[in-house]
C-alpha atoms as a PDB file:
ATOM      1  CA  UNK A   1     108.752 140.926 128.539  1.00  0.00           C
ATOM      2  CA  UNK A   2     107.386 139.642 125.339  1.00  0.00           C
ATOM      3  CA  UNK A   3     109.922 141.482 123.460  1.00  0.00           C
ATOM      4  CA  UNK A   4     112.349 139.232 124.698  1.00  0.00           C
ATOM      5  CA  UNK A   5     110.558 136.112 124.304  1.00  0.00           C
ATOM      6  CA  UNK A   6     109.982 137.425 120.890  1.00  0.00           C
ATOM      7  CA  UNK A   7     113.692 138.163 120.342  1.00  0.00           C
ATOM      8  CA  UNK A   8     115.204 134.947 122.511  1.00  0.00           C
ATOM      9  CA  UNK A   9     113.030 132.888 119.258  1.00  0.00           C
ATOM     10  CA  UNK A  10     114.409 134.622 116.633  1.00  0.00           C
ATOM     11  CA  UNK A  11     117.885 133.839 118.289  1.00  0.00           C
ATOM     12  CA  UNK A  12     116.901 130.377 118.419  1.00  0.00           C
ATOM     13  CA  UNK A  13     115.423 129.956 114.853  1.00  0.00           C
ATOM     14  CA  UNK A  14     118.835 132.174 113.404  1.00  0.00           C
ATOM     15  CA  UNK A  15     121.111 130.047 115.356  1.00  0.00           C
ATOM     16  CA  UNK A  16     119.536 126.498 114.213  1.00  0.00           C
ATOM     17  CA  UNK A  17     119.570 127.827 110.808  1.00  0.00           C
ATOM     18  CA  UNK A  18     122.992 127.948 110.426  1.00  0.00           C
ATOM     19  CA  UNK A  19     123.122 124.165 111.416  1.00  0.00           C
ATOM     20  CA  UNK A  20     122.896 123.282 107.495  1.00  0.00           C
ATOM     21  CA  UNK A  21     126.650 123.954 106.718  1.00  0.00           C
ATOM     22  CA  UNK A  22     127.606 121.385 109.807  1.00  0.00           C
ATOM     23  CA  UNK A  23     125.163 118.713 108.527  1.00  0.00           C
ATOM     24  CA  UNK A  24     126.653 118.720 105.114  1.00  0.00           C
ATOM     25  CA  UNK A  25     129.957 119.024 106.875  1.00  0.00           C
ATOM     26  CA  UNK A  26     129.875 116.099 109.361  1.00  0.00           C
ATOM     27  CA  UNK A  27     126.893 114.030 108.609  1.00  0.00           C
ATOM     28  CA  UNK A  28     127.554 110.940 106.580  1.00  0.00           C
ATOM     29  CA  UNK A  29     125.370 111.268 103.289  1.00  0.00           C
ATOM     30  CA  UNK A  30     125.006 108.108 100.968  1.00  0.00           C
ATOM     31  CA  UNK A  31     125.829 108.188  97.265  1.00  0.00           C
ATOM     32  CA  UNK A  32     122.978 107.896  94.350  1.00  0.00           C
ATOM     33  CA  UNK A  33     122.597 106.808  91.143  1.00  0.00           C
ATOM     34  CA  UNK A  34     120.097 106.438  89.505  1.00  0.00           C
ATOM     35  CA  UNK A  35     119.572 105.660  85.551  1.00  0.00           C
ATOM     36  CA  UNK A  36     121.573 103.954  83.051  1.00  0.00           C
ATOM     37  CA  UNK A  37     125.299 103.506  82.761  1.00  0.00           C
ATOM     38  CA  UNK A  38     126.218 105.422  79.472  1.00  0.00           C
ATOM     39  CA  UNK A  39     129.608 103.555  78.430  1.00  0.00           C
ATOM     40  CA  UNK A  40     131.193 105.800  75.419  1.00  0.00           C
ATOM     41  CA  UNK A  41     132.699 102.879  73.741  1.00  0.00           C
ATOM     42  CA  UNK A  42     129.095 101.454  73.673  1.00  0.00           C
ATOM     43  CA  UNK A  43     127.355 104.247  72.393  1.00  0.00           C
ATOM     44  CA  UNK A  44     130.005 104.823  69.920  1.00  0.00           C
ATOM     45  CA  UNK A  45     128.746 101.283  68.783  1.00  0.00           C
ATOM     46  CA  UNK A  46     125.251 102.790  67.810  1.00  0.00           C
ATOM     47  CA  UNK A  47     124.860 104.237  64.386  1.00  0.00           C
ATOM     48  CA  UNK A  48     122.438 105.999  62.415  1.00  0.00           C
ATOM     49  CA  UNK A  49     120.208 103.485  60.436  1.00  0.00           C
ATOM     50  CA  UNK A  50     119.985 100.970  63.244  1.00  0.00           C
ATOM     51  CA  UNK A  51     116.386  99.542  64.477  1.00  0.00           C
ATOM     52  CA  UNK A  52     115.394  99.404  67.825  1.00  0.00           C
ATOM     53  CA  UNK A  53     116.538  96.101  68.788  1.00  0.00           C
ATOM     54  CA  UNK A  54     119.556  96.684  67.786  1.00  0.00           C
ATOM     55  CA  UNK A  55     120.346  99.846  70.256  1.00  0.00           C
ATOM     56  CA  UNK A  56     119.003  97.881  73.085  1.00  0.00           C
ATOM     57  CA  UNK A  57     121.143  95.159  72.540  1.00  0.00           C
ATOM     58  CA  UNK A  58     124.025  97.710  72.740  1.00  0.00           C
ATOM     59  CA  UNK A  59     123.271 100.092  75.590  1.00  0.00           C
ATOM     60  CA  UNK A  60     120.356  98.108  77.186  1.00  0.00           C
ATOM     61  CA  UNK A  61     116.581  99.221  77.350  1.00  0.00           C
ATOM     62  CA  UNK A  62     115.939 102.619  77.829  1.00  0.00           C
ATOM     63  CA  UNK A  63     114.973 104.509  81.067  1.00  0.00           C
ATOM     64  CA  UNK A  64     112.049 106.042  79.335  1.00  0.00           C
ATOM     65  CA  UNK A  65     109.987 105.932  76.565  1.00  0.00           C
ATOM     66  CA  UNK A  66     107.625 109.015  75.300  1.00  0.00           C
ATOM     67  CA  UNK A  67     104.133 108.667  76.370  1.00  0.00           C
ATOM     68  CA  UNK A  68     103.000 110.916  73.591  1.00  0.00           C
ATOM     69  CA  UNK A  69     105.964 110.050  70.993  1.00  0.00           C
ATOM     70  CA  UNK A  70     107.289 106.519  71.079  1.00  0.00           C
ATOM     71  CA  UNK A  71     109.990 106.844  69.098  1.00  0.00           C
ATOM     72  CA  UNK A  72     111.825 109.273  71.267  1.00  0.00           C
ATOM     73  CA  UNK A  73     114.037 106.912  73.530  1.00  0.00           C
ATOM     74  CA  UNK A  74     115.612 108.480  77.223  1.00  0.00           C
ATOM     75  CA  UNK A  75     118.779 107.186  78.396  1.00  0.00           C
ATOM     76  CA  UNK A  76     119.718 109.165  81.453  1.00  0.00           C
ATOM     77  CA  UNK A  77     122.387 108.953  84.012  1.00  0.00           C
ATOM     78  CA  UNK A  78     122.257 110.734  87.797  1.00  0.00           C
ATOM     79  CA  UNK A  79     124.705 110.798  90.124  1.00  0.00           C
ATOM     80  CA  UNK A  80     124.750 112.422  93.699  1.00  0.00           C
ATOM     81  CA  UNK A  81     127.722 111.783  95.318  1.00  0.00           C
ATOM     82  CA  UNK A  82     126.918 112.758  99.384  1.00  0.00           C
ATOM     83  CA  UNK A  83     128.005 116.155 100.182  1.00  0.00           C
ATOM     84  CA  UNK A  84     129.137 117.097  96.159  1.00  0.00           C
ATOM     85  CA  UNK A  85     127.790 118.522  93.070  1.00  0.00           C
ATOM     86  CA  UNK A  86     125.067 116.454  91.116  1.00  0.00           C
ATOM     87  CA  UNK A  87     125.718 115.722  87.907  1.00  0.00           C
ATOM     88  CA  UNK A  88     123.294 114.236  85.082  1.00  0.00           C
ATOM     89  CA  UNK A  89     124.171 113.162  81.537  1.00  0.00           C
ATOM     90  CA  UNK A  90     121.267 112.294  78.557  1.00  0.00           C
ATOM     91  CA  UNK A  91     121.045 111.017  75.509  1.00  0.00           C
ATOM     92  CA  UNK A  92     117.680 110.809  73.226  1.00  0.00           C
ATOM     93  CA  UNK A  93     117.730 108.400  70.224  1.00  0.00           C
ATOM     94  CA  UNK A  94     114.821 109.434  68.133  1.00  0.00           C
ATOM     95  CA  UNK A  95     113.444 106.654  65.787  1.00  0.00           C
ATOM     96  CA  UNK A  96     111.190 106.932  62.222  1.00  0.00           C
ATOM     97  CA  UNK A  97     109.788 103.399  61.855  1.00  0.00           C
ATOM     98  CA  UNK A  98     111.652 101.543  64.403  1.00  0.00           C
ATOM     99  CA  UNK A  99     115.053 103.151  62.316  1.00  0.00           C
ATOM    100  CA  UNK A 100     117.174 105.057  64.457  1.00  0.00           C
ATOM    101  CA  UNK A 101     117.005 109.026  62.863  1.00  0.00           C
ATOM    102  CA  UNK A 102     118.784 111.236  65.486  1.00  0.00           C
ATOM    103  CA  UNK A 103     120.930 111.046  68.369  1.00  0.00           C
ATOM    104  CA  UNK A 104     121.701 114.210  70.825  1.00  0.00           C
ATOM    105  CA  UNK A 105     123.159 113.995  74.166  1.00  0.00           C
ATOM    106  CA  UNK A 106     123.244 116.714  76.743  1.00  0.00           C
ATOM    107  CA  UNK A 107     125.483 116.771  79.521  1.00  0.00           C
ATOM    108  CA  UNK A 108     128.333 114.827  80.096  1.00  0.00           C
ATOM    109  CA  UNK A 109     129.620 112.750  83.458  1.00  0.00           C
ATOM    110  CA  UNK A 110     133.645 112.770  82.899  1.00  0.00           C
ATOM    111  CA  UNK A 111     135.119 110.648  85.611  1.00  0.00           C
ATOM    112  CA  UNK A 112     132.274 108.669  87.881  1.00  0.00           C
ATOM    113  CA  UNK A 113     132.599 110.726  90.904  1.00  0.00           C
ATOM    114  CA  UNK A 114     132.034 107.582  92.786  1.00  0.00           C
ATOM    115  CA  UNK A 115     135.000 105.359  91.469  1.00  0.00           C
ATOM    116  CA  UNK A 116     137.515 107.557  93.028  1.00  0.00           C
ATOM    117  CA  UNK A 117     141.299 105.885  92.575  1.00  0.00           C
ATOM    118  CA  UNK A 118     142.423 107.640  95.520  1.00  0.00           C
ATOM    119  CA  UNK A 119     139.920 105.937  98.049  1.00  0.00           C
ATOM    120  CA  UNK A 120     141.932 102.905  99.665  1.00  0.00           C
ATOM    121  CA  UNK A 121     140.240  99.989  99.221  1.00  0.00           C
ATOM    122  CA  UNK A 122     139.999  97.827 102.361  1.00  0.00           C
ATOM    123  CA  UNK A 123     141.177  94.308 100.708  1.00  0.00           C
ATOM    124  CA  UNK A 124     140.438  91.032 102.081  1.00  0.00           C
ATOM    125  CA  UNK A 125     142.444  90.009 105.210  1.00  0.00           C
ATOM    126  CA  UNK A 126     142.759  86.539 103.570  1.00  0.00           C
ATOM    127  CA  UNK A 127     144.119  88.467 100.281  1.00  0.00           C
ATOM    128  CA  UNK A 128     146.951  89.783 102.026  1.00  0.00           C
ATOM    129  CA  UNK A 129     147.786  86.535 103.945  1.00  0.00           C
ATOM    130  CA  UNK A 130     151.340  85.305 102.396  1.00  0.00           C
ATOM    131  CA  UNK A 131     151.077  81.858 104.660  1.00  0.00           C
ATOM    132  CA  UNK A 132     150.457  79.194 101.685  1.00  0.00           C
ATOM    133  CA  UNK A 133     151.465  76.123 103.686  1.00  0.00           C
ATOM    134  CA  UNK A 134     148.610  76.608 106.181  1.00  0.00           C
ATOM    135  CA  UNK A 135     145.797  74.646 106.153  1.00  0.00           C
ATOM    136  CA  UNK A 136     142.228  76.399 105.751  1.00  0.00           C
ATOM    137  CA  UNK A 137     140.235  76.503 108.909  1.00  0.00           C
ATOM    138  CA  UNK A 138     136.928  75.198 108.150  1.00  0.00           C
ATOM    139  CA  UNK A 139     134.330  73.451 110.199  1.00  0.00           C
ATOM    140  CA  UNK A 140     134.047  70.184 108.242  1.00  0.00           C
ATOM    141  CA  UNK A 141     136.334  67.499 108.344  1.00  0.00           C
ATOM    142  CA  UNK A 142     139.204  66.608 106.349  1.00  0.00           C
ATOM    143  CA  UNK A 143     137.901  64.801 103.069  1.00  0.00           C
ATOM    144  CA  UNK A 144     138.865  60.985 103.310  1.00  0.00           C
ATOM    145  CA  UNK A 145     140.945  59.660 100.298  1.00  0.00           C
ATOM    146  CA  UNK A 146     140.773  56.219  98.641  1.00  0.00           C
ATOM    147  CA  UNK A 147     143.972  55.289  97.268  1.00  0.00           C
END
């Protein structure tokens, strides 16, 4: 008898396990980013030689800062689209005496998974209205005119 109990669990457990694949299939999961929006033109803008305020007038402040070396600068991107891959993207501005020195960037984010041009955009019912010579509903009264 307790070999079935034993065996009617494992059953159980094995066929809940398997429930993973359906939640990623048919549960809704939210989009995140998180981090700084790394615009190429922008950091094409930053050059060697530049001081600090000068890079965070480009790109922004940075997303971190070195605890132990302040003059290595994080600017990081993540996105986690729901139910796809994540992707990251970095880049590190090291500074010698507030002068930018080095840049290196890891990782790159091609097209933002989350602007996707074939999503249809739900537009404003107003928007599509082609009825000019209607008057807008509103609550308030007509204004009065002096002539």
């Amino acid at each position: 008898m307790p070999i079935k109990n034993i065996i009617a669990c494992f059953f159980l457990i094995f066929s809940l396990s398997g429930c993973s694949f359906l939640y990623d299939t048919f549960v809704y999961q939210i989009d995140i980013t998180q981090g700084n929006y790394i615009d190429d033109k922008k950091l094409d803008q930053v050059e060697l030689g530049m001081n600090q305020e000068q890079v965070i007038f480009i790109l922004g402040s940075p997303m971190l800062i070195d605890q132990f070396d302040s003059s290595k600068w994080y600017y990081i991107r993540y996105i986690k689209p729901g139910g796809k891959d994540i992707q990251q993207q970095q880049v590190v501005f090291t500074f010698n005496n507030k002068i930018l020195e080095h840049i290196e960037r890891e990782g790159q984010i091609a097209d933002n998974p989350l602007n996707d041009p074939n999503a249809k955009k739900a537009p404003n019912i107003a928007a599509e209205s082609t009825d000019d010579d209607r008057e807008p509903i509103t609550d308030n009264p007509p204004p009065i005119t002096v002539k």
